[in-house]
Every structure is written in C-alpha cells, then in structure tokens.
PDB file of N, CA and C in Angstrom:
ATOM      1  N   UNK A   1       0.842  -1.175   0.000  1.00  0.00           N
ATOM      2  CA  UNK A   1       0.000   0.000   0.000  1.00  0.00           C
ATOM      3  C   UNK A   1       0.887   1.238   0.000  1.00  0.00           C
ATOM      4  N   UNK A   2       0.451   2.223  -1.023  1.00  0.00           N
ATOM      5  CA  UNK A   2       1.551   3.479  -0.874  1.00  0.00           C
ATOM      6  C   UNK A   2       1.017   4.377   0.351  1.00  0.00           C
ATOM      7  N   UNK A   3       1.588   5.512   0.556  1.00  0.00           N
ATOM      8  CA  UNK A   3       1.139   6.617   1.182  1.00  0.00           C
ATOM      9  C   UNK A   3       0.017   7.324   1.060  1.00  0.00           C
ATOM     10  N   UNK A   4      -0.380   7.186  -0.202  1.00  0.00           N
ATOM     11  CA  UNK A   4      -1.323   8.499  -0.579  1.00  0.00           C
ATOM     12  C   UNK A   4      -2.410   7.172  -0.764  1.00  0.00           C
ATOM     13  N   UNK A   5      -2.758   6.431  -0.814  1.00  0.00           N
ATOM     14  CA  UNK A   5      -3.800   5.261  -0.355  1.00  0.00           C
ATOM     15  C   UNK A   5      -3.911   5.214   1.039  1.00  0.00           C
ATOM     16  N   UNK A   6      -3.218   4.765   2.241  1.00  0.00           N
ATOM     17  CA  UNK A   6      -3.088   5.205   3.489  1.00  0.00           C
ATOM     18  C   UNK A   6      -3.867   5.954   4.002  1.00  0.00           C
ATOM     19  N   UNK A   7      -3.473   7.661   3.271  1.00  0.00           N
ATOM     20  CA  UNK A   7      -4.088   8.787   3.597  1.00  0.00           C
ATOM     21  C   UNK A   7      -5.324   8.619   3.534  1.00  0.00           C
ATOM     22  N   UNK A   8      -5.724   8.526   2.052  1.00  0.00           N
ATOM     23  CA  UNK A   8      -6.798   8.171   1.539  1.00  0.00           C
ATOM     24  C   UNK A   8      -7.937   7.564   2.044  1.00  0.00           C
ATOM     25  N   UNK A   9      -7.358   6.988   2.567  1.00  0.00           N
ATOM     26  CA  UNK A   9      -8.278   5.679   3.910  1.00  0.00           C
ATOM     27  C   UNK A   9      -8.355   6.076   5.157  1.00  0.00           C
ATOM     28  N   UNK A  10      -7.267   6.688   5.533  1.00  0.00           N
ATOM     29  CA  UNK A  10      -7.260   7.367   6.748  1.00  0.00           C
ATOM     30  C   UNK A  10      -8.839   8.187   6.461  1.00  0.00           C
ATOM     31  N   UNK A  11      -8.605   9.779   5.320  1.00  0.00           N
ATOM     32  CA  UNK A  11      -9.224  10.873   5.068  1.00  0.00           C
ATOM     33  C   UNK A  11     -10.612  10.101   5.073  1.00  0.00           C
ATOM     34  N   UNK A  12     -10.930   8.626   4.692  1.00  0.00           N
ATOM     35  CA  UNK A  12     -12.315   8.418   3.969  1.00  0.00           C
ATOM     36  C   UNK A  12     -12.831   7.919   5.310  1.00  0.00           C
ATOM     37  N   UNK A  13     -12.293   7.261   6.742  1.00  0.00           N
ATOM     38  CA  UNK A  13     -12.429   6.835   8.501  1.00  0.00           C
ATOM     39  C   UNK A  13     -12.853   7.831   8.745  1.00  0.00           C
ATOM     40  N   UNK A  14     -12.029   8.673   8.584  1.00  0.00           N
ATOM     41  CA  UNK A  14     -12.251  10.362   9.382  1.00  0.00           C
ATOM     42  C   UNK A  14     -13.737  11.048   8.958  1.00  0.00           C
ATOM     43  N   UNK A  15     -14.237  11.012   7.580  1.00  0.00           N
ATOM     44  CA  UNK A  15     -15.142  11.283   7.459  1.00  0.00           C
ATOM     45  C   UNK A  15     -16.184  10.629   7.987  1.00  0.00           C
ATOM     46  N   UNK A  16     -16.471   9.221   7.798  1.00  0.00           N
ATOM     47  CA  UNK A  16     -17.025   8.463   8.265  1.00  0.00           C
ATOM     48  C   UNK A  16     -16.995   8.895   9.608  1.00  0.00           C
ATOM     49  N   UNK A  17     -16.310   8.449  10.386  1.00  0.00           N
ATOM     50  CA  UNK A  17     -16.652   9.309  12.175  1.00  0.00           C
ATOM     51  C   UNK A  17     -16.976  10.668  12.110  1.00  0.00           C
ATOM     52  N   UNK A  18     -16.634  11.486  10.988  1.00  0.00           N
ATOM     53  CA  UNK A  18     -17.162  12.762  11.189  1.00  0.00           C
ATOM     54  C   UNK A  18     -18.799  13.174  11.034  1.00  0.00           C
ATOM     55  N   UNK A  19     -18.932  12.125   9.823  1.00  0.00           N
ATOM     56  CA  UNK A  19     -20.630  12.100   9.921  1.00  0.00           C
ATOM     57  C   UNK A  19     -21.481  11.067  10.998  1.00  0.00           C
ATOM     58  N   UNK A  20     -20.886  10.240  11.657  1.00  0.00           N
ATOM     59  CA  UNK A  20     -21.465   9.060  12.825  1.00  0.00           C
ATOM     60  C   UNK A  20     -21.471  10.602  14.019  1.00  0.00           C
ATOM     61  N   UNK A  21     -20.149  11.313  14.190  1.00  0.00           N
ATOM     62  CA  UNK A  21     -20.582  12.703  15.136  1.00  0.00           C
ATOM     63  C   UNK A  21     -21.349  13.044  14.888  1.00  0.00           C
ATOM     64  N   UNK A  22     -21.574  13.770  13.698  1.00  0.00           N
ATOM     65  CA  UNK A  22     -23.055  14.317  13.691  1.00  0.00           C
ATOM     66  C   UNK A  22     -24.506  13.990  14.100  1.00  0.00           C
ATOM     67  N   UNK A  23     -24.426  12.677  13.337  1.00  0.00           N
ATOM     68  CA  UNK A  23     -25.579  12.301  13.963  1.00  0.00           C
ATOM     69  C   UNK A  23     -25.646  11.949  15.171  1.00  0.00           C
ATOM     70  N   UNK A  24     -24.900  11.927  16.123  1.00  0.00           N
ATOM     71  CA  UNK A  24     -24.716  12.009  17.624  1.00  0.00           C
ATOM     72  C   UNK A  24     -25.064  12.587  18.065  1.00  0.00           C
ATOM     73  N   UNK A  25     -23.860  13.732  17.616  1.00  0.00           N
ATOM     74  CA  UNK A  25     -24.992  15.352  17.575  1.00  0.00           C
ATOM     75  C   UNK A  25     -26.321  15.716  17.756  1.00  0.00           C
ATOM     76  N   UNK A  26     -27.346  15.462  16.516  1.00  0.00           N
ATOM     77  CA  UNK A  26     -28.081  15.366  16.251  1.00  0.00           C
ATOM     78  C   UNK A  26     -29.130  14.112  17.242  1.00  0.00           C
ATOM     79  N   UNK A  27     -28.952  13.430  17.697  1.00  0.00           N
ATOM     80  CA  UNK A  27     -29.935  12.793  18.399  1.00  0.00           C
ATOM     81  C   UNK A  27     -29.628  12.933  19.909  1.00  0.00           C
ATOM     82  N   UNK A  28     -28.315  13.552  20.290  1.00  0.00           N
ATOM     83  CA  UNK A  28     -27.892  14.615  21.700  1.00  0.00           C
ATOM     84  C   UNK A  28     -28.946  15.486  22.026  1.00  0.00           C
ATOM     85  N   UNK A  29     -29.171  16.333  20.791  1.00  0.00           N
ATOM     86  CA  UNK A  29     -29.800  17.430  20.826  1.00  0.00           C
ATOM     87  C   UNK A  29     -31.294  17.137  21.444  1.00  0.00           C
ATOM     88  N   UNK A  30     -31.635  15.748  20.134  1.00  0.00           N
ATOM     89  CA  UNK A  30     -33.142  15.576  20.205  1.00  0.00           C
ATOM     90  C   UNK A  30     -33.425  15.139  21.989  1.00  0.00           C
ATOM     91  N   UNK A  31     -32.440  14.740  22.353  1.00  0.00           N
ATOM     92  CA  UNK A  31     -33.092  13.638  23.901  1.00  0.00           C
ATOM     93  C   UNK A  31     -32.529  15.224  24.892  1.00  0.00           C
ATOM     94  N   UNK A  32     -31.771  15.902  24.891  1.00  0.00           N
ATOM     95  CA  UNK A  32     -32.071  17.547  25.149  1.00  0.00           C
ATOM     96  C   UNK A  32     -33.052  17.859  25.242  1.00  0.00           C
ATOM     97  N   UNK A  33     -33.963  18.306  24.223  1.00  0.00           N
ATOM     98  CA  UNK A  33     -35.034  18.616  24.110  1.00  0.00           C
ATOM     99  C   UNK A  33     -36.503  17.730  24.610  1.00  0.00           C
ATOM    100  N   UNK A  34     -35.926  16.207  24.266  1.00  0.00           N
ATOM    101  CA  UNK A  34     -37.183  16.164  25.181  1.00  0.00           C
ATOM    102  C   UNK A  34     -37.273  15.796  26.739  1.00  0.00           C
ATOM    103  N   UNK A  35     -35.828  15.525  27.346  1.00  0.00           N
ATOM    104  CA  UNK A  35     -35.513  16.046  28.440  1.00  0.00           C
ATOM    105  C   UNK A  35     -35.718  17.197  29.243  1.00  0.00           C
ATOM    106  N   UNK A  36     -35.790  18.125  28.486  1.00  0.00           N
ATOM    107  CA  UNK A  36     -36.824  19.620  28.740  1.00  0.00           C
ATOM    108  C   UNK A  36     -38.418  19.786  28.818  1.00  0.00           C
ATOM    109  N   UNK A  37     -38.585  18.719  28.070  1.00  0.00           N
ATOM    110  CA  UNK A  37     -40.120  18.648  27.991  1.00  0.00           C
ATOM    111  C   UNK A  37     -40.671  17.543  28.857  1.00  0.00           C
ATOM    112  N   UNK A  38     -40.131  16.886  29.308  1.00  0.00           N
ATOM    113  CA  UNK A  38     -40.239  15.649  30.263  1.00  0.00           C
ATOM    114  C   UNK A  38     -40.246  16.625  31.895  1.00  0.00           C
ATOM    115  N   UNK A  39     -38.964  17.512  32.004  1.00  0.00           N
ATOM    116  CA  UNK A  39     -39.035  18.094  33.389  1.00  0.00           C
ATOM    117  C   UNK A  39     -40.151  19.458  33.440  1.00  0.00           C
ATOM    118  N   UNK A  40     -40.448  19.593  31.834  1.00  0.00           N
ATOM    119  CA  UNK A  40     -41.888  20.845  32.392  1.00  0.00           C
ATOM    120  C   UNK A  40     -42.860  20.019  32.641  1.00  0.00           C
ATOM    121  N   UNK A  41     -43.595  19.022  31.976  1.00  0.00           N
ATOM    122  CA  UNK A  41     -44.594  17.926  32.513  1.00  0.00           C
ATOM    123  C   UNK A  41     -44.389  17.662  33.784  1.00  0.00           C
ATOM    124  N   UNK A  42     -43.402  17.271  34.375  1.00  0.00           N
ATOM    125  CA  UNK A  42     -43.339  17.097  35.878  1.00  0.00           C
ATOM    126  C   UNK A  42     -43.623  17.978  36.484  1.00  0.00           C
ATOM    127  N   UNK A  43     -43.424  19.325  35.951  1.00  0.00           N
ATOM    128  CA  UNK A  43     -43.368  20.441  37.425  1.00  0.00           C
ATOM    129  C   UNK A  43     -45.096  20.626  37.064  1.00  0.00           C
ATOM    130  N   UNK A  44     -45.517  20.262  35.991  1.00  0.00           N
ATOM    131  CA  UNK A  44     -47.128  20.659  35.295  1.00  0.00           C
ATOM    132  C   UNK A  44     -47.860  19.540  36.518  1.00  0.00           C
ATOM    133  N   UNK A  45     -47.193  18.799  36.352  1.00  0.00           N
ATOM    134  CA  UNK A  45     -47.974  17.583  36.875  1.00  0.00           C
ATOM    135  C   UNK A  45     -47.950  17.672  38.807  1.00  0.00           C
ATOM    136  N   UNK A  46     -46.958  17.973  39.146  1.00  0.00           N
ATOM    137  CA  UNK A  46     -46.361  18.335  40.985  1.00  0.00           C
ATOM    138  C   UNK A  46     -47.677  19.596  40.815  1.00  0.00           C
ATOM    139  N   UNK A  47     -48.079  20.733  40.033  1.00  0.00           N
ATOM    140  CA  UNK A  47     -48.486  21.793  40.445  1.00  0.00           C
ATOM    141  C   UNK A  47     -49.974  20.803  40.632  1.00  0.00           C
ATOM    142  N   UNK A  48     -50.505  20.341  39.159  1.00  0.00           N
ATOM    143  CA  UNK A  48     -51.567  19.860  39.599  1.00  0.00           C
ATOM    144  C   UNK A  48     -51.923  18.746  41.265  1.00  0.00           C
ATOM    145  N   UNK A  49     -51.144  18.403  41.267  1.00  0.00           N
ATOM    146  CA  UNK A  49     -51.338  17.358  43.142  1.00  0.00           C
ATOM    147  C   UNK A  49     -51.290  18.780  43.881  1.00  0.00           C
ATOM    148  N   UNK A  50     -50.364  19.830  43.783  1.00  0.00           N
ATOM    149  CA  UNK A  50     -50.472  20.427  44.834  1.00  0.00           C
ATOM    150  C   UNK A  50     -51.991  21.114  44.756  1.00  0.00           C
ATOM    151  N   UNK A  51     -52.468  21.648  43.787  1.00  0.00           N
ATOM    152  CA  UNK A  51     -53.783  21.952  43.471  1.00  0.00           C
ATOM    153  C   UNK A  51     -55.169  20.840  44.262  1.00  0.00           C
ATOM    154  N   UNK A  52     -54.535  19.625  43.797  1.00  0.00           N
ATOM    155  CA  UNK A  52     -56.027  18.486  44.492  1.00  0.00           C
ATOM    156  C   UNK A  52     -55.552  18.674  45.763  1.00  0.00           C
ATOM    157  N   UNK A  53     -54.031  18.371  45.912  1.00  0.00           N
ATOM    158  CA  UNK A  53     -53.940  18.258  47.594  1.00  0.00           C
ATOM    159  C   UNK A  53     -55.083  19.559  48.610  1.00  0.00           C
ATOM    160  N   UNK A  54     -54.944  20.926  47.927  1.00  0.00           N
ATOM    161  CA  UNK A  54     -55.648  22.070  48.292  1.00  0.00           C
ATOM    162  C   UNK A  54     -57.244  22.106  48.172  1.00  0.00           C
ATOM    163  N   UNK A  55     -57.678  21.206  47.389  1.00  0.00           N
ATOM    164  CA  UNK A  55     -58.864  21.080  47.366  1.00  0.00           C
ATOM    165  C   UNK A  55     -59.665  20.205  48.293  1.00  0.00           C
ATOM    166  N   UNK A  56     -58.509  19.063  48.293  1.00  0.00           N
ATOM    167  CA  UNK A  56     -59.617  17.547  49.309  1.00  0.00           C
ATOM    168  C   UNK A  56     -58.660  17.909  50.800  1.00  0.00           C
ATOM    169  N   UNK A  57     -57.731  18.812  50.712  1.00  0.00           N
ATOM    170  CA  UNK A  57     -57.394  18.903  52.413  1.00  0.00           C
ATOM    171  C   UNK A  57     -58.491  18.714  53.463  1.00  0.00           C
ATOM    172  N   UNK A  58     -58.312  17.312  54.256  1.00  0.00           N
ATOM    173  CA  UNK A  58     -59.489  17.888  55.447  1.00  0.00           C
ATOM    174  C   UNK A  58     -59.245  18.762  56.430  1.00  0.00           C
ATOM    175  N   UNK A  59     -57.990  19.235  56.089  1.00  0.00           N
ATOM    176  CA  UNK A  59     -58.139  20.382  57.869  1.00  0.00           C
ATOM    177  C   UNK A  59     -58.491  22.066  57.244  1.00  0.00           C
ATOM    178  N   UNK A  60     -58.083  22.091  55.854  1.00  0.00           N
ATOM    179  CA  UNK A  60     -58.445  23.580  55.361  1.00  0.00           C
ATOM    180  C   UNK A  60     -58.651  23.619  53.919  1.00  0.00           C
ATOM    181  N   UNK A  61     -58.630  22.379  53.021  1.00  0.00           N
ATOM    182  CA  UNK A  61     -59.617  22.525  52.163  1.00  0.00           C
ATOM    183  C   UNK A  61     -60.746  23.558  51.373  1.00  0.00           C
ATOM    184  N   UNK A  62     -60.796  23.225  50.011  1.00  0.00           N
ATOM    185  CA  UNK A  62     -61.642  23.932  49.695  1.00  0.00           C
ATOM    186  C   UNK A  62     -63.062  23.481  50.175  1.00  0.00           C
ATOM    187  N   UNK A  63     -63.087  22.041  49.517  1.00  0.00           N
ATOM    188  CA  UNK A  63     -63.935  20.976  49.890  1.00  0.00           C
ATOM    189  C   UNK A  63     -64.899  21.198  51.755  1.00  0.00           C
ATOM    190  N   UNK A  64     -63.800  20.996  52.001  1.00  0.00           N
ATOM    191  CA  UNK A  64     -63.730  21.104  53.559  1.00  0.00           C
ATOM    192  C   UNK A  64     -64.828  22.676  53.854  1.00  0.00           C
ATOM    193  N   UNK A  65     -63.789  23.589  53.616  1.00  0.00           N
ATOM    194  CA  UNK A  65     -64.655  24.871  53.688  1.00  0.00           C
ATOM    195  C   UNK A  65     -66.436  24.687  53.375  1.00  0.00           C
ATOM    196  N   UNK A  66     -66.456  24.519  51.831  1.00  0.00           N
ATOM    197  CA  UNK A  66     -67.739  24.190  51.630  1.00  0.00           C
ATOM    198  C   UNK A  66     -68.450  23.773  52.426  1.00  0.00           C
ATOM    199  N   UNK A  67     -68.353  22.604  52.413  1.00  0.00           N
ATOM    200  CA  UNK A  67     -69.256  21.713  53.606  1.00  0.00           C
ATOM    201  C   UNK A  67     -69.548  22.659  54.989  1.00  0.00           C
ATOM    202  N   UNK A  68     -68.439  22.778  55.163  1.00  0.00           N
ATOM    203  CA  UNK A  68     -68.523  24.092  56.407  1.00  0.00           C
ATOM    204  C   UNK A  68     -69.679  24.681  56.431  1.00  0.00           C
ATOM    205  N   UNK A  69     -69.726  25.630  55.188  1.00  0.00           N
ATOM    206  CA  UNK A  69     -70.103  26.941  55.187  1.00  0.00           C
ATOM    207  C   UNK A  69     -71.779  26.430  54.780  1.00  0.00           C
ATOM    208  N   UNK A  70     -72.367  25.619  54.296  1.00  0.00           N
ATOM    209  CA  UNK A  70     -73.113  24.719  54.035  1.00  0.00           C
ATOM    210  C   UNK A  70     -73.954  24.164  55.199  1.00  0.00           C
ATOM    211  N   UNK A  71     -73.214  23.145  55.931  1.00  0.00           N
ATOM    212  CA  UNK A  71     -73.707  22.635  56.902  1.00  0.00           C
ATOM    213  C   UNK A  71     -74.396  24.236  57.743  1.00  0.00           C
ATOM    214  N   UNK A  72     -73.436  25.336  58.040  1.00  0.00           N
ATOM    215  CA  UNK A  72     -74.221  26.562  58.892  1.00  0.00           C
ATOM    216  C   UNK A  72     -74.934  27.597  58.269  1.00  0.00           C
ATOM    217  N   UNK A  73     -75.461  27.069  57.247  1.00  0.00           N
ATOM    218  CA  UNK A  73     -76.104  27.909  56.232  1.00  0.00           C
ATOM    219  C   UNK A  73     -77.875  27.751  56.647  1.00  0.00           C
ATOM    220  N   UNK A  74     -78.419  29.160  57.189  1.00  0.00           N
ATOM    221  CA  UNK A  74     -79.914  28.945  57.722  1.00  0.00           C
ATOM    222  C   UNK A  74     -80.857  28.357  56.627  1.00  0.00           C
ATOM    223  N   UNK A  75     -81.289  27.575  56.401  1.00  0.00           N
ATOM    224  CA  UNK A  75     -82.223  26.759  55.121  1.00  0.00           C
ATOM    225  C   UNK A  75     -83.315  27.599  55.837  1.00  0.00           C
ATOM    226  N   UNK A  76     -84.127  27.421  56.849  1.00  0.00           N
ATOM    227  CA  UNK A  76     -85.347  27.484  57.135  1.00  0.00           C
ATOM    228  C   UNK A  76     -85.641  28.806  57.020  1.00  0.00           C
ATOM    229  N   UNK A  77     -84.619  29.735  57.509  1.00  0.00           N
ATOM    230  CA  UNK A  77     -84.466  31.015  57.725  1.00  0.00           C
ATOM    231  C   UNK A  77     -84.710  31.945  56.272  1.00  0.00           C
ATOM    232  N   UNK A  78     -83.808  31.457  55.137  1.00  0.00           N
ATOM    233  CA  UNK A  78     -83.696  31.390  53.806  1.00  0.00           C
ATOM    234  C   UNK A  78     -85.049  31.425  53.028  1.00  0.00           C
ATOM    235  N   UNK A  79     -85.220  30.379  53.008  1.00  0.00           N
ATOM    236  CA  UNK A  79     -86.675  29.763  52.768  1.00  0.00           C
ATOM    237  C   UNK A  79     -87.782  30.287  53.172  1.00  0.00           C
ATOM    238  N   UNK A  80     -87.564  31.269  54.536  1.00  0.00           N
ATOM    239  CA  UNK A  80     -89.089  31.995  54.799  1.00  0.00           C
ATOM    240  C   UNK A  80     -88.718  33.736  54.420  1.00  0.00           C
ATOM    241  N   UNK A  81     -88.115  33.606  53.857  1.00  0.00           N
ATOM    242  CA  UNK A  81     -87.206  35.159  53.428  1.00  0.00           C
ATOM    243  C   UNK A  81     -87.715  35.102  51.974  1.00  0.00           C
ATOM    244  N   UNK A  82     -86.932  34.232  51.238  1.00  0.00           N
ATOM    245  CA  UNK A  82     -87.773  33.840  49.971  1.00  0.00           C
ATOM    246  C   UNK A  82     -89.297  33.927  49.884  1.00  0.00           C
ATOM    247  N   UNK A  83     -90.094  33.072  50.676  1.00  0.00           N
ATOM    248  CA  UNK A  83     -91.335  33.063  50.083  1.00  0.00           C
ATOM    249  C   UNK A  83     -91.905  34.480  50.790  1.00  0.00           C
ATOM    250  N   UNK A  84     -91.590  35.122  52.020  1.00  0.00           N
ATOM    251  CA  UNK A  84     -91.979  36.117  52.440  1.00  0.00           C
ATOM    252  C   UNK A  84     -91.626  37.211  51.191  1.00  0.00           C
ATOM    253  N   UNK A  85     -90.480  37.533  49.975  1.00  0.00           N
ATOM    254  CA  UNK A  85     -89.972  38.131  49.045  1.00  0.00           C
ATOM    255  C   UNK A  85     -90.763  38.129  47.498  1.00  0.00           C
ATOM    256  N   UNK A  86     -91.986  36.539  48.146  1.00  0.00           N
ATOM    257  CA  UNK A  86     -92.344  36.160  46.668  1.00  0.00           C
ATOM    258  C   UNK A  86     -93.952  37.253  46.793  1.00  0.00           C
ATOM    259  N   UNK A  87     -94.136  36.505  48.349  1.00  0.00           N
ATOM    260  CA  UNK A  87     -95.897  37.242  48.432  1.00  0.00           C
ATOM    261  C   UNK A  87     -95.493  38.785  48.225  1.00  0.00           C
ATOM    262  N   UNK A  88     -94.358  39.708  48.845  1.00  0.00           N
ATOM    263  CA  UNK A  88     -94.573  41.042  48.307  1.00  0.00           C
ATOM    264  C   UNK A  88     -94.415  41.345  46.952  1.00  0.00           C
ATOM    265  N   UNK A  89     -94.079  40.318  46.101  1.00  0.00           N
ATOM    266  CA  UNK A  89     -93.735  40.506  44.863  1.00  0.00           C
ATOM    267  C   UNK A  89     -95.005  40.417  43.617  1.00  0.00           C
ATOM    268  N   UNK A  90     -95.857  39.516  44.802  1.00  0.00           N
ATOM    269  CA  UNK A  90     -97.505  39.336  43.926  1.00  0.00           C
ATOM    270  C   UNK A  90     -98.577  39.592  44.649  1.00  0.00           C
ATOM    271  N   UNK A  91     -98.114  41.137  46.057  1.00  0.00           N
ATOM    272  CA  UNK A  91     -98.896  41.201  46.111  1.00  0.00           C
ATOM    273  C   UNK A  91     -98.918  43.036  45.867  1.00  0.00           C
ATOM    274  N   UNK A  92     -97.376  43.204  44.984  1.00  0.00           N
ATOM    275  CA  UNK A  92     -97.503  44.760  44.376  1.00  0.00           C
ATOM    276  C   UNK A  92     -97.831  44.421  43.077  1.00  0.00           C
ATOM    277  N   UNK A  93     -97.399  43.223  42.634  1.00  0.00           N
ATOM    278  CA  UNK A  93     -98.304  42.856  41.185  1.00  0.00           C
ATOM    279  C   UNK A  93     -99.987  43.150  41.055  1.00  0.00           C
ATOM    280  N   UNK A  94    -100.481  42.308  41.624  1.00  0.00           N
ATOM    281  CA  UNK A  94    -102.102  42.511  42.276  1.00  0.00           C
ATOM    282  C   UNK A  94    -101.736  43.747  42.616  1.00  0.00           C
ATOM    283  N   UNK A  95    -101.518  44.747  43.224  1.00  0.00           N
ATOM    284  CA  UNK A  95    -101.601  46.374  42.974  1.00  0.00           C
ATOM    285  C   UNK A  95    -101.799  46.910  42.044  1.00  0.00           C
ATOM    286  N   UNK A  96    -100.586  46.865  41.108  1.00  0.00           N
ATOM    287  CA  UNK A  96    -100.245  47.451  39.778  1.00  0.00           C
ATOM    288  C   UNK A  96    -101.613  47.008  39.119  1.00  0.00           C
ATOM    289  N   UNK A  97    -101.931  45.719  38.537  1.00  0.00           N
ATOM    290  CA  UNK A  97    -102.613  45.264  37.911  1.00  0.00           C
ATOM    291  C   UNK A  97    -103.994  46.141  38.229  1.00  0.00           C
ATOM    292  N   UNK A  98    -104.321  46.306  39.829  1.00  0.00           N
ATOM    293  CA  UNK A  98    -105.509  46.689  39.976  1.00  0.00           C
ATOM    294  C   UNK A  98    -105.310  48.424  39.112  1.00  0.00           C
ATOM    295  N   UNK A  99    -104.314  49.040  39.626  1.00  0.00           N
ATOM    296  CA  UNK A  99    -104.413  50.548  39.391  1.00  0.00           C
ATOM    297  C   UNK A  99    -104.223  50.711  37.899  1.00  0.00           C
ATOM    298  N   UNK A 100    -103.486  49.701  37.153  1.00  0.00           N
ATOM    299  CA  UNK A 100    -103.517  49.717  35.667  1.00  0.00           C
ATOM    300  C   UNK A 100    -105.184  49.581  35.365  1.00  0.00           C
ATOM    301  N   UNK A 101    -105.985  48.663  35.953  1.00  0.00           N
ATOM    302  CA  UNK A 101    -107.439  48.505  35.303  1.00  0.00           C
ATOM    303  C   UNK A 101    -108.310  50.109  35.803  1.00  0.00           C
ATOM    304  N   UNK A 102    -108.136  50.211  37.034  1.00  0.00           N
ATOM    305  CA  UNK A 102    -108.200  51.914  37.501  1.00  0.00           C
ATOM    306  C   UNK A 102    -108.520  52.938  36.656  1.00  0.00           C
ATOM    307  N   UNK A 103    -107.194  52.702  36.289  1.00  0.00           N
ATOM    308  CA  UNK A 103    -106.969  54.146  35.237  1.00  0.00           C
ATOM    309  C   UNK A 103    -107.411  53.521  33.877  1.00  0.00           C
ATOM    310  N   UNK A 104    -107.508  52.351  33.218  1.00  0.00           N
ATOM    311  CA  UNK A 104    -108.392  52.581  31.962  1.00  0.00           C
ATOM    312  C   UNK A 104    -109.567  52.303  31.756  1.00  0.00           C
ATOM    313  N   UNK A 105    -110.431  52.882  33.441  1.00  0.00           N
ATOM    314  CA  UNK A 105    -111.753  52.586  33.202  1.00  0.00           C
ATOM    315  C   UNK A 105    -112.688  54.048  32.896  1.00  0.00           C
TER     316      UNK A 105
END
C-alpha cells in the first residue's frame, strides 16, 4: 500500500466518524429537548397534586370549607325570606294590575 492510499483511507475513517458525530450530535440534541419537555410535565404535573392536595385537604380545604359553610347555612331562615320576598312581589303585582285597570276605566 503506498502513502497516498493510506491517507486516503485514513481521510475516507475520518469522514465516516465525522458524519457518525453528527448524527450524535443530532440525536444529543433531540433527547435535550425532550428532556426539557419531560421536566416541564413534571413540574405541570407536581403543580396539579399540589392543586387536588388544596382542594380535598381535610383540615383547610376547599372541599372542607364548603361543607362548612353549608352545613351553617340557615335553610329554614332562607326559605321563609324567599317566600316572604315572593308574596310582596304578587302582592304589588295585584296592585299594579288593579291601578292599571283603575286608570283605563
């Protein structure tokens, strides 16, 4: 084998590993990237638990609250406020109605 065959073979290895780098390179990059996208999903995913954790807490909960505020909520009290709100409501209707017939008699 001469020298400049040698080289030759050498120059044609060298390329060869120079393009096997690249694509090294190139699929470095890709698992980079989705290594980046793997640790934002996690922190996406930690925010959401911390979110349920805040919701089903039983000592301060949202959940919790509710029920709270619920359970001491006057129903009966409510309820006679309402219908006491409905009779003044039909019984300025029945007003109106009368003073509308009133005046176009």
């Amino acid at each position: 084998m001469t020298e400049n065959s040698r080289l030759g073979s050498i120059e044609k290895k060298l390329d060869d590993h120079g393009g096997t780098l690249c694509e090294i390179k190139t699929t470095l990059n890709d698992l980079a990237i989705q290594n980046e996208r793997i640790i934002t999903i996690q922190k996406q995913l930690s925010n959401i638990w911390i979110k349920y954790d805040e919701l089903v807490n039983p000592v301060n909960g949202v959940i919790t609250k509710i029920t709270t505020f619920q359970a001491s909520c006057p129903r009966k009290a409510i309820l006679t406020h309402v219908k006491w709100l409905w009779c003044m409501v039909a019984s300025f209707t029945i007003s109106q109605i009368a003073i509308a017939i009133k005046l176009l008699k």
